[in-house]
PDB file of N, CA and C in Angstrom:
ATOM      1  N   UNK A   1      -3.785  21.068 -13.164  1.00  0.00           N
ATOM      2  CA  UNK A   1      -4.197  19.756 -12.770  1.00  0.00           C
ATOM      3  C   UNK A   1      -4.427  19.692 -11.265  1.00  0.00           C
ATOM      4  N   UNK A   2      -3.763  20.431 -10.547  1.00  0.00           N
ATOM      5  CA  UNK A   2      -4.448  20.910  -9.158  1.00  0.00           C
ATOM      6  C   UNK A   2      -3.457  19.728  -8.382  1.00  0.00           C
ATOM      7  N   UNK A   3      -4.006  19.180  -7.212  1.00  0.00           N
ATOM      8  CA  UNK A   3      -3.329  17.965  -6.370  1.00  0.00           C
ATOM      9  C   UNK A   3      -3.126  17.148  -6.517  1.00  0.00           C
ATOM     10  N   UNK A   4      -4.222  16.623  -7.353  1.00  0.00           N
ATOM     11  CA  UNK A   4      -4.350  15.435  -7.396  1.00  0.00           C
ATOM     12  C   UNK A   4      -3.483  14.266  -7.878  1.00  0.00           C
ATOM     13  N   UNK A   5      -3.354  13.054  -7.826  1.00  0.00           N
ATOM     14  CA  UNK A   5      -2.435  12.122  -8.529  1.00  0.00           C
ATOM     15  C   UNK A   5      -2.571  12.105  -9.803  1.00  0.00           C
ATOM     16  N   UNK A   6      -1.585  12.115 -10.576  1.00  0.00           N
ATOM     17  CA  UNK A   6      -1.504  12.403 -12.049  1.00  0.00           C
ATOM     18  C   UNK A   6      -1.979  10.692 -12.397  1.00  0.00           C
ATOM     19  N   UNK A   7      -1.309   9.942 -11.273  1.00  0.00           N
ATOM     20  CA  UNK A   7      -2.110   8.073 -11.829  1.00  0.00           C
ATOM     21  C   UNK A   7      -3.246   7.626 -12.060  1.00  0.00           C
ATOM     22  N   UNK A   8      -3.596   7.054 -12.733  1.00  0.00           N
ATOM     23  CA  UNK A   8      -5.060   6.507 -13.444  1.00  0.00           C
ATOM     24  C   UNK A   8      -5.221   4.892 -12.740  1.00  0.00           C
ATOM     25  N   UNK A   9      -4.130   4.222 -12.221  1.00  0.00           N
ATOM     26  CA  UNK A   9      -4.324   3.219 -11.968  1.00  0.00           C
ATOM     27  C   UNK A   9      -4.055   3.192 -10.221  1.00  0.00           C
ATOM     28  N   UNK A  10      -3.574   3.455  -9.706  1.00  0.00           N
ATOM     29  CA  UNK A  10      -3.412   3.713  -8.265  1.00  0.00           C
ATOM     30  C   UNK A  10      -2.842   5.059  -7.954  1.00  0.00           C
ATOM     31  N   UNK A  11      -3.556   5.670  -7.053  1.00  0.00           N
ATOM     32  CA  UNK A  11      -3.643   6.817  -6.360  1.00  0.00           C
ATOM     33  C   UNK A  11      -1.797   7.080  -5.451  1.00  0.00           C
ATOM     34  N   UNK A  12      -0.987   8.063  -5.501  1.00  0.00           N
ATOM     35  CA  UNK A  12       0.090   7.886  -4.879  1.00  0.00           C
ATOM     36  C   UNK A  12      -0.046   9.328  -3.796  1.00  0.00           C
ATOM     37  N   UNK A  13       0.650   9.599  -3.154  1.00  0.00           N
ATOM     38  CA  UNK A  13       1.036  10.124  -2.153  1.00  0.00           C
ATOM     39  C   UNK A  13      -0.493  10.986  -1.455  1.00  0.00           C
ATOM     40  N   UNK A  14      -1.245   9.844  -0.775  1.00  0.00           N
ATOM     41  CA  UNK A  14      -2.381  10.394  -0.255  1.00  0.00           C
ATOM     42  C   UNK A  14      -2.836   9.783   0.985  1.00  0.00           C
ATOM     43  N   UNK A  15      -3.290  10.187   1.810  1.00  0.00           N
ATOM     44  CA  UNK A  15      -3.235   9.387   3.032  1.00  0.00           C
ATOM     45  C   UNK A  15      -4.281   8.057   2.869  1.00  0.00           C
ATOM     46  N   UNK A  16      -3.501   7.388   4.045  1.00  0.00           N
ATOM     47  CA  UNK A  16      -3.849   5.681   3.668  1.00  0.00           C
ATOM     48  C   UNK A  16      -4.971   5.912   4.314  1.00  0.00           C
ATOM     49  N   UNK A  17      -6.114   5.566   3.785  1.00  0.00           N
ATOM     50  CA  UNK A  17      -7.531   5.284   3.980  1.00  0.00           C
ATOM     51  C   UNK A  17      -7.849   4.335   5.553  1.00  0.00           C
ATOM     52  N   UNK A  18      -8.841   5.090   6.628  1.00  0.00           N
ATOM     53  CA  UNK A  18      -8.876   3.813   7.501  1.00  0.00           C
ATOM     54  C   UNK A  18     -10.293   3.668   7.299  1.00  0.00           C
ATOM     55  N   UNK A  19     -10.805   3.615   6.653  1.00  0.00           N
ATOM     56  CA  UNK A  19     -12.001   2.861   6.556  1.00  0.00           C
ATOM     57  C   UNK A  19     -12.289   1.701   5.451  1.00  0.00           C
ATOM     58  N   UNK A  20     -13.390   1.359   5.413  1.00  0.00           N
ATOM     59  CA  UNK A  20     -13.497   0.104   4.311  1.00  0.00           C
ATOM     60  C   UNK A  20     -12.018  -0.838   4.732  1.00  0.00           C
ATOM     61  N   UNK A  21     -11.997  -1.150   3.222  1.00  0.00           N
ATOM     62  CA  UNK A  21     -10.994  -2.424   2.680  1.00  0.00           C
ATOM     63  C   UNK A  21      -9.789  -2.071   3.377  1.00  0.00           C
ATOM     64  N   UNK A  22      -9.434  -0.829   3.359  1.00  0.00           N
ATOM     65  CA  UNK A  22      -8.208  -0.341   3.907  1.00  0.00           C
ATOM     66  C   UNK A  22      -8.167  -0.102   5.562  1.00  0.00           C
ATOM     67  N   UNK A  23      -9.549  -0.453   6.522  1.00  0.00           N
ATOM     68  CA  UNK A  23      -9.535  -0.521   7.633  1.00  0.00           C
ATOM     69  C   UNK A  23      -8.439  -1.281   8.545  1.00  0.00           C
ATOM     70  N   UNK A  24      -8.305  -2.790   8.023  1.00  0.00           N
ATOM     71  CA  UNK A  24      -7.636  -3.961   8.320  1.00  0.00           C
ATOM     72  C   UNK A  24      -6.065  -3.537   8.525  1.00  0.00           C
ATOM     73  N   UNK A  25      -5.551  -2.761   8.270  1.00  0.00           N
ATOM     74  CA  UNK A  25      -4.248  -2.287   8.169  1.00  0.00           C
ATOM     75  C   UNK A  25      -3.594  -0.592   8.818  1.00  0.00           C
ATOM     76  N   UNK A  26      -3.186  -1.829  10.394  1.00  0.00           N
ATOM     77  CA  UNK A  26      -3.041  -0.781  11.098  1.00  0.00           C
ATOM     78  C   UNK A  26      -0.962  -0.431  11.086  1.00  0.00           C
ATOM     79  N   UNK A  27      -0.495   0.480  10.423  1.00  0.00           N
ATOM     80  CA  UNK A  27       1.123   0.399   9.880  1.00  0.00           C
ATOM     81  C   UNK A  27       1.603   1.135  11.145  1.00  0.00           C
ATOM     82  N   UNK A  28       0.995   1.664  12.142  1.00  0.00           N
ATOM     83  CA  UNK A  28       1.660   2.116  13.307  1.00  0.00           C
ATOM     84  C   UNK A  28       1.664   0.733  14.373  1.00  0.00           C
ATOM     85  N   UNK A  29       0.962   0.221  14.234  1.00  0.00           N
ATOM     86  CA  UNK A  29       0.897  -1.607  15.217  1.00  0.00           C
ATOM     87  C   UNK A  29       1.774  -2.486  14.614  1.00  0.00           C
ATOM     88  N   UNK A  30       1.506  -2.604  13.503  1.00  0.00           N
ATOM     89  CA  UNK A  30       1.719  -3.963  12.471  1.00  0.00           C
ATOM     90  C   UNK A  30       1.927  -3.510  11.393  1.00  0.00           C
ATOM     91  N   UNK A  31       3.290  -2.907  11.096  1.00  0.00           N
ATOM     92  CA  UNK A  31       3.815  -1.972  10.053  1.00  0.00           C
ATOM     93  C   UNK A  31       4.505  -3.274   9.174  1.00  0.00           C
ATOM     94  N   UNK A  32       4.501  -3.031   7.708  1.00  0.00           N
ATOM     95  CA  UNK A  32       4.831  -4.199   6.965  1.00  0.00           C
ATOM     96  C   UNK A  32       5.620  -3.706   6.181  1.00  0.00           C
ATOM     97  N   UNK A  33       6.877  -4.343   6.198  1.00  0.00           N
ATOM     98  CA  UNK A  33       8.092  -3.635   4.866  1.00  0.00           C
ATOM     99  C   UNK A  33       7.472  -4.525   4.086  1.00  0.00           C
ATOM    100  N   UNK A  34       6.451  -5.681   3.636  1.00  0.00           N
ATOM    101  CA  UNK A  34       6.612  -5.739   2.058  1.00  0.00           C
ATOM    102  C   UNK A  34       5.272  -4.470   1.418  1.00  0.00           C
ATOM    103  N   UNK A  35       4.868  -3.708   1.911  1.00  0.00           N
ATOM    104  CA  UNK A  35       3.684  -2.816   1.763  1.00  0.00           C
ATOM    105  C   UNK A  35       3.829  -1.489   2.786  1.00  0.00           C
ATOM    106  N   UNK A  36       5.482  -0.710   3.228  1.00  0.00           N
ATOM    107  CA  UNK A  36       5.434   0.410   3.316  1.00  0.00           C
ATOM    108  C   UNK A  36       5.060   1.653   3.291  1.00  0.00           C
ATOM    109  N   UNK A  37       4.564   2.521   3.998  1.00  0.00           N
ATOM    110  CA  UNK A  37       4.371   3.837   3.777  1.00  0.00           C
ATOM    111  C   UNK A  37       4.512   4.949   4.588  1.00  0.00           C
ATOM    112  N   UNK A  38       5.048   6.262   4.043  1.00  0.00           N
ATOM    113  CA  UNK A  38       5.467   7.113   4.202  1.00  0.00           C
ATOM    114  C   UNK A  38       4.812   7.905   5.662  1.00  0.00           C
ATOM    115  N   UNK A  39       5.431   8.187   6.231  1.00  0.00           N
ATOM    116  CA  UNK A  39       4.247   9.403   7.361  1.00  0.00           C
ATOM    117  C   UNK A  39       4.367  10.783   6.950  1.00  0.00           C
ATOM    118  N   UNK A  40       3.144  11.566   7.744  1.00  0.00           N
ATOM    119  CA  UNK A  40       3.592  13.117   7.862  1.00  0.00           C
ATOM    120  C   UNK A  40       4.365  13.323   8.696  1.00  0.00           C
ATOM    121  N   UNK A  41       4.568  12.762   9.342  1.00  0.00           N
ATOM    122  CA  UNK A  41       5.018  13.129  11.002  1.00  0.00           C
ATOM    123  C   UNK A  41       6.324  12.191  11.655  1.00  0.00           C
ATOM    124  N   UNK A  42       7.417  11.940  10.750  1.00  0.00           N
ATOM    125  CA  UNK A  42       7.860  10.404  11.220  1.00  0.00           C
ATOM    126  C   UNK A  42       8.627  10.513  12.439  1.00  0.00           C
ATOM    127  N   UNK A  43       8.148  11.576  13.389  1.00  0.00           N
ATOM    128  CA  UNK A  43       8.510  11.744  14.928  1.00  0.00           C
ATOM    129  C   UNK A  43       7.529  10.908  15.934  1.00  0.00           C
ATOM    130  N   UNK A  44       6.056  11.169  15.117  1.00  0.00           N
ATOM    131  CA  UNK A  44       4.882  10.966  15.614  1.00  0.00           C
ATOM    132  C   UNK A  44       4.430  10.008  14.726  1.00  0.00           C
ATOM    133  N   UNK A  45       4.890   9.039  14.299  1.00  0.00           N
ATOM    134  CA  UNK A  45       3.638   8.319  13.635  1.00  0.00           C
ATOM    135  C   UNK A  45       2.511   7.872  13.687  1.00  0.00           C
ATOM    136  N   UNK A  46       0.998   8.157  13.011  1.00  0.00           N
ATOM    137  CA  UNK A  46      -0.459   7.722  13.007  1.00  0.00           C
ATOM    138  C   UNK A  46      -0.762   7.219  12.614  1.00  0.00           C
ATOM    139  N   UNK A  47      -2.172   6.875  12.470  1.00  0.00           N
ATOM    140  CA  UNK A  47      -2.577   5.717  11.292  1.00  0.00           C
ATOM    141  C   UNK A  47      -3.110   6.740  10.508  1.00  0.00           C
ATOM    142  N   UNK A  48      -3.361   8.257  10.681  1.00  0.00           N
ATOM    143  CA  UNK A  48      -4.052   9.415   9.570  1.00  0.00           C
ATOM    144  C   UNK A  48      -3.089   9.867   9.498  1.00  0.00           C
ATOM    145  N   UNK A  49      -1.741   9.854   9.875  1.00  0.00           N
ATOM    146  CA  UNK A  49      -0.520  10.267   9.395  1.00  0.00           C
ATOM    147  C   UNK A  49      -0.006   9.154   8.396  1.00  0.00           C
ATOM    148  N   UNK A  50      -0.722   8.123   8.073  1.00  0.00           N
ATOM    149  CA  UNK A  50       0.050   7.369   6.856  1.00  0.00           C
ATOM    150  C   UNK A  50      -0.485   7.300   5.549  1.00  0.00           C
ATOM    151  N   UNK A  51       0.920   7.631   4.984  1.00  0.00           N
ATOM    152  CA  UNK A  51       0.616   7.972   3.386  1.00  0.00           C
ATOM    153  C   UNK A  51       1.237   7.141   2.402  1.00  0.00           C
ATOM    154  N   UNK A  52       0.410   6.846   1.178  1.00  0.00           N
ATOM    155  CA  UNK A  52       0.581   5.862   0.274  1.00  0.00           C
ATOM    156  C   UNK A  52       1.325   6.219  -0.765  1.00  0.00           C
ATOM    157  N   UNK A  53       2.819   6.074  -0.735  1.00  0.00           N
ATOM    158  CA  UNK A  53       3.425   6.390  -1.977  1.00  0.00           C
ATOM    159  C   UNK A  53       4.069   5.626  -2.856  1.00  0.00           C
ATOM    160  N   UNK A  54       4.981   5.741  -3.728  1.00  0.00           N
ATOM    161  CA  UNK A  54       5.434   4.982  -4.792  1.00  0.00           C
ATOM    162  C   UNK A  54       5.904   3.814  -4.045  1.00  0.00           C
ATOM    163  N   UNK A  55       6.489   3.677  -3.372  1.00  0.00           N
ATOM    164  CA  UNK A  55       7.401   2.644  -2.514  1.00  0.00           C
ATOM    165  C   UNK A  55       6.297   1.883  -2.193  1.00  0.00           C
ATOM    166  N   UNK A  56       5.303   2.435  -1.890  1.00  0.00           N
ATOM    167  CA  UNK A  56       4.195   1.414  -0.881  1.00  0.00           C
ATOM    168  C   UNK A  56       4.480   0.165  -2.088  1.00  0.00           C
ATOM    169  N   UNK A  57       4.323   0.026  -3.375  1.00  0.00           N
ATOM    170  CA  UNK A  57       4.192  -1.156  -4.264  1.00  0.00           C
ATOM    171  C   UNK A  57       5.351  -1.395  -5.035  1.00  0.00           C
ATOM    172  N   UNK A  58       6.051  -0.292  -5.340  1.00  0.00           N
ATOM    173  CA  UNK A  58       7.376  -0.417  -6.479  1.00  0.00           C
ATOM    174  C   UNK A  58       8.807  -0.426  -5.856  1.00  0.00           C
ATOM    175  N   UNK A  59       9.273  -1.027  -6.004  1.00  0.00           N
ATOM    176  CA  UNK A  59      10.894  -1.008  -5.105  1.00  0.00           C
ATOM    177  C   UNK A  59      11.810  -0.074  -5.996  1.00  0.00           C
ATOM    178  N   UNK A  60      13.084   0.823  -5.379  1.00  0.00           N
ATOM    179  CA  UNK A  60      13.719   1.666  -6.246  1.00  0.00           C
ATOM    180  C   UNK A  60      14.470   1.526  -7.310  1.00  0.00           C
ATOM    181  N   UNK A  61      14.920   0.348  -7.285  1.00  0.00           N
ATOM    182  CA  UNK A  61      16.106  -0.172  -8.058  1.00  0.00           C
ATOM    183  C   UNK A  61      15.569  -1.315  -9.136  1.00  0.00           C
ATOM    184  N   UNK A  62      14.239  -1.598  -9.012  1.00  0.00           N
ATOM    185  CA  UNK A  62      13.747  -2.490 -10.038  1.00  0.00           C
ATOM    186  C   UNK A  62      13.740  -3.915  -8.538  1.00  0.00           C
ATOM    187  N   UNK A  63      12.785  -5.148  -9.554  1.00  0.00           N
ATOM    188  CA  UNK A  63      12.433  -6.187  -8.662  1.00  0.00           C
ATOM    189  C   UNK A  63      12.642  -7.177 -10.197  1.00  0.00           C
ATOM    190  N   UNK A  64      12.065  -8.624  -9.491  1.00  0.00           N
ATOM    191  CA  UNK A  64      11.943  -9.498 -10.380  1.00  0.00           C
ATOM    192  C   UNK A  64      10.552  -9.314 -10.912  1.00  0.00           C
ATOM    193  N   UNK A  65       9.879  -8.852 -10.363  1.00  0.00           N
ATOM    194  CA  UNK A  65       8.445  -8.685 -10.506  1.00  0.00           C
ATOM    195  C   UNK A  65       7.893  -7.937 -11.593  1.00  0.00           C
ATOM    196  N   UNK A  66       6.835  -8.096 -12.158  1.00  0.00           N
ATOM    197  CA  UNK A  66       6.707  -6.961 -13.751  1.00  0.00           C
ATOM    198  C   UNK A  66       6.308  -5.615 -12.990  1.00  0.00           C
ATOM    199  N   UNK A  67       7.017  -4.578 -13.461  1.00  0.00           N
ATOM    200  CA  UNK A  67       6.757  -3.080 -13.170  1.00  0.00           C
ATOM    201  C   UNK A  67       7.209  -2.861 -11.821  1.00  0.00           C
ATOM    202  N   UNK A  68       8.441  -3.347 -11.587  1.00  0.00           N
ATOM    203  CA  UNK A  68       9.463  -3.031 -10.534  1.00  0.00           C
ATOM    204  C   UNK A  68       8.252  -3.105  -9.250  1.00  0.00           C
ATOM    205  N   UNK A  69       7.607  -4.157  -9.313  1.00  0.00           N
ATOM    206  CA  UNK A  69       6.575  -4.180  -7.751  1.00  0.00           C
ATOM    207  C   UNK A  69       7.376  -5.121  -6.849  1.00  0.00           C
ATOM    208  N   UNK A  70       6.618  -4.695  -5.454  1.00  0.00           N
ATOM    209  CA  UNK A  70       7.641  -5.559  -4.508  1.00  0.00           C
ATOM    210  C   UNK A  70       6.839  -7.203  -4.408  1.00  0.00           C
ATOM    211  N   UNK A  71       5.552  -7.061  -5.239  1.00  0.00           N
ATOM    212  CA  UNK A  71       5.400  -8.153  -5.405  1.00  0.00           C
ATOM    213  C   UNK A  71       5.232  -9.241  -6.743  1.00  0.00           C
ATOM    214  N   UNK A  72       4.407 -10.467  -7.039  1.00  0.00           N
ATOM    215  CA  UNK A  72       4.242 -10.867  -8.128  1.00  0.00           C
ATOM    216  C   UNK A  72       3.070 -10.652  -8.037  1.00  0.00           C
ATOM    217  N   UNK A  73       2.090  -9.419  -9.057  1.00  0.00           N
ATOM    218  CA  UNK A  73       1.089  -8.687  -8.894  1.00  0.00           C
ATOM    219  C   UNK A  73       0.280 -10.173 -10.060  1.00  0.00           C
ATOM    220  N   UNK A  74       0.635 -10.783 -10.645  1.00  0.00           N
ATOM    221  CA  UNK A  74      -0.115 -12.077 -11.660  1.00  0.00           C
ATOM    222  C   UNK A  74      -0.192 -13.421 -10.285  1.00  0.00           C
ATOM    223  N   UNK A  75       0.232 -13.387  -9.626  1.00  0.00           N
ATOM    224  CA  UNK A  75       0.237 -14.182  -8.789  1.00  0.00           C
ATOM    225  C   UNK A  75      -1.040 -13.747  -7.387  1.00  0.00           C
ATOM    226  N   UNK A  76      -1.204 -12.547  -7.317  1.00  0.00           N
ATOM    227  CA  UNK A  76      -2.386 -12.205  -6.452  1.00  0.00           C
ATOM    228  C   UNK A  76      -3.810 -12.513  -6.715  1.00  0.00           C
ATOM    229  N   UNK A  77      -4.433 -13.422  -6.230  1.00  0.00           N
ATOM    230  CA  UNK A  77      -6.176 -13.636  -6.416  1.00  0.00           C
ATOM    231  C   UNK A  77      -6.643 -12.934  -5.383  1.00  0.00           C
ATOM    232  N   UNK A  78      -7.575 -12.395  -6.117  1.00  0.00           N
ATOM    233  CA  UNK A  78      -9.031 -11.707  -4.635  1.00  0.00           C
ATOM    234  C   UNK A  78     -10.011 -12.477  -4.903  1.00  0.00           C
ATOM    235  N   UNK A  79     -10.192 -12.687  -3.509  1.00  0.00           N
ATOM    236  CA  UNK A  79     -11.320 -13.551  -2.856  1.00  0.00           C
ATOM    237  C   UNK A  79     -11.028 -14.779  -2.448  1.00  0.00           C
ATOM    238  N   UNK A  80      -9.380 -15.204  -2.419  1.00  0.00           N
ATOM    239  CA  UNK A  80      -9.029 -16.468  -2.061  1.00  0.00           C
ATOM    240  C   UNK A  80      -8.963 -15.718  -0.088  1.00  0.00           C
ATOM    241  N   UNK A  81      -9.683 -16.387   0.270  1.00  0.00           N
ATOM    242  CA  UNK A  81      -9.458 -15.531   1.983  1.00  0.00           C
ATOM    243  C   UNK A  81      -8.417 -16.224   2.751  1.00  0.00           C
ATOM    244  N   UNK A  82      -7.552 -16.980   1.807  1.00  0.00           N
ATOM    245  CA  UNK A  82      -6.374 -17.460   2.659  1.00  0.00           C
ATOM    246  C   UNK A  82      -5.149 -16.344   2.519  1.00  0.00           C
ATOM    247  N   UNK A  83      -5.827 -15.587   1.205  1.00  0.00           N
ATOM    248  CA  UNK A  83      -4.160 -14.754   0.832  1.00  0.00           C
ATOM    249  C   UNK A  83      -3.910 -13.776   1.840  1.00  0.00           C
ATOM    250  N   UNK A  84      -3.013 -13.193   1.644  1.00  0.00           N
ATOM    251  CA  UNK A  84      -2.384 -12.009   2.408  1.00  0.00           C
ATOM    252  C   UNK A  84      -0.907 -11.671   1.692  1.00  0.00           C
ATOM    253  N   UNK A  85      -0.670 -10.309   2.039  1.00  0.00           N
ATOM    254  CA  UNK A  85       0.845  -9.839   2.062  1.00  0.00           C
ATOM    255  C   UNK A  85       0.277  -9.012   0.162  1.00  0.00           C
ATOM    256  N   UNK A  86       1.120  -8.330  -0.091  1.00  0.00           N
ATOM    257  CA  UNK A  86       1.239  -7.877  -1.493  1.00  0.00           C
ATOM    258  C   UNK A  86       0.256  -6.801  -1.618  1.00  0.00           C
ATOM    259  N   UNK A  87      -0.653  -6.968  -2.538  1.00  0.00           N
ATOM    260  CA  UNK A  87      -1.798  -5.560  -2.087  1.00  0.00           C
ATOM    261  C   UNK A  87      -2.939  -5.944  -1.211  1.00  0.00           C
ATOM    262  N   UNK A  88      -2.831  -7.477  -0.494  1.00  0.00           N
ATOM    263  CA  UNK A  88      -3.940  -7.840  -0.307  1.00  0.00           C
ATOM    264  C   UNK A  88      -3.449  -6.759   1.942  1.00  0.00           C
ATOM    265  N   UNK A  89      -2.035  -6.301   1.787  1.00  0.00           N
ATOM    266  CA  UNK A  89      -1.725  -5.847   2.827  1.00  0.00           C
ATOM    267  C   UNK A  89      -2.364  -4.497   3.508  1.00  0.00           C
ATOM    268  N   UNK A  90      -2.883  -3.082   1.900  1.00  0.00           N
ATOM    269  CA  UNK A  90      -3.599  -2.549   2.563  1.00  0.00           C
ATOM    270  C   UNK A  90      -5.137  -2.572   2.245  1.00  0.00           C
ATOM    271  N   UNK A  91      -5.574  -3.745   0.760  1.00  0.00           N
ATOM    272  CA  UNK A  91      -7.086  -4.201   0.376  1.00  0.00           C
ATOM    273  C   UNK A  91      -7.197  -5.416   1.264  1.00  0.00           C
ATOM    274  N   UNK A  92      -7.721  -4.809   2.531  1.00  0.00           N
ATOM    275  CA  UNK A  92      -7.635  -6.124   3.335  1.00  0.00           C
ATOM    276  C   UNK A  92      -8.704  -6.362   3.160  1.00  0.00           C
ATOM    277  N   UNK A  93     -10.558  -6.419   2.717  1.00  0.00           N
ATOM    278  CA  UNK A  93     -10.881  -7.156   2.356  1.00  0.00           C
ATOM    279  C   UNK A  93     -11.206  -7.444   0.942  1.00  0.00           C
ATOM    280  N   UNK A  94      -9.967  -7.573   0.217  1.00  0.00           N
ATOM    281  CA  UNK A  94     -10.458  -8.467  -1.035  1.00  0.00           C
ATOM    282  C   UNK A  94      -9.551  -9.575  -1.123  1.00  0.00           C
ATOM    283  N   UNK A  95      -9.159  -9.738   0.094  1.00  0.00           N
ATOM    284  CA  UNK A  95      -8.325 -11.413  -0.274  1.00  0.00           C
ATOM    285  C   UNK A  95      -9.113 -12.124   0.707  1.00  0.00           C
TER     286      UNK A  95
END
């Protein structure tokens, strides 16, 4: 199966995208514990040193949320451009 993420629905431990949707989200400036992620380097942290892993959305111990997310993923609309926080933290433009 080679590198790649075995997930079909979100991609895990791969570096956080700075272009497009994922431009808006700079985690070495304006780093967000509700939308975490991992570095290569956590001496040096980058913005191409940040990587998207399980934690970025699922908390360890379980949440109130369906599928142990750190947020309420039925509660997120895209395209309301008031939202923010949850996935709208690294799809910064689809809220």
């Amino acid at each position: 199966m080679g590198t790649a993420s075995p997930w079909i629905r979100h991609p895990t431990d791969i570096a956080l995208p700075n272009t497009g949707e994922y431009s808006g989200y700079d985690p070495v400036n304006n780093y967000s514990v509700e939308a975490p992620v991992a570095w290569l380097d956590t001496a040096n942290p980058s913005r191409t040193g940040a990587v998207v892993m399980c934690l970025s959305c699922h908390r360890e111990h379980g949440s109130p949320s369906p599928d142990m997310l750190r947020w309420d993923y039925n509660n997120m609309v895209a395209g309301g451009a008031s939202k923010s926080g949850g996935c709208f933290t690294c799809h910064t433009q689809k809220n």
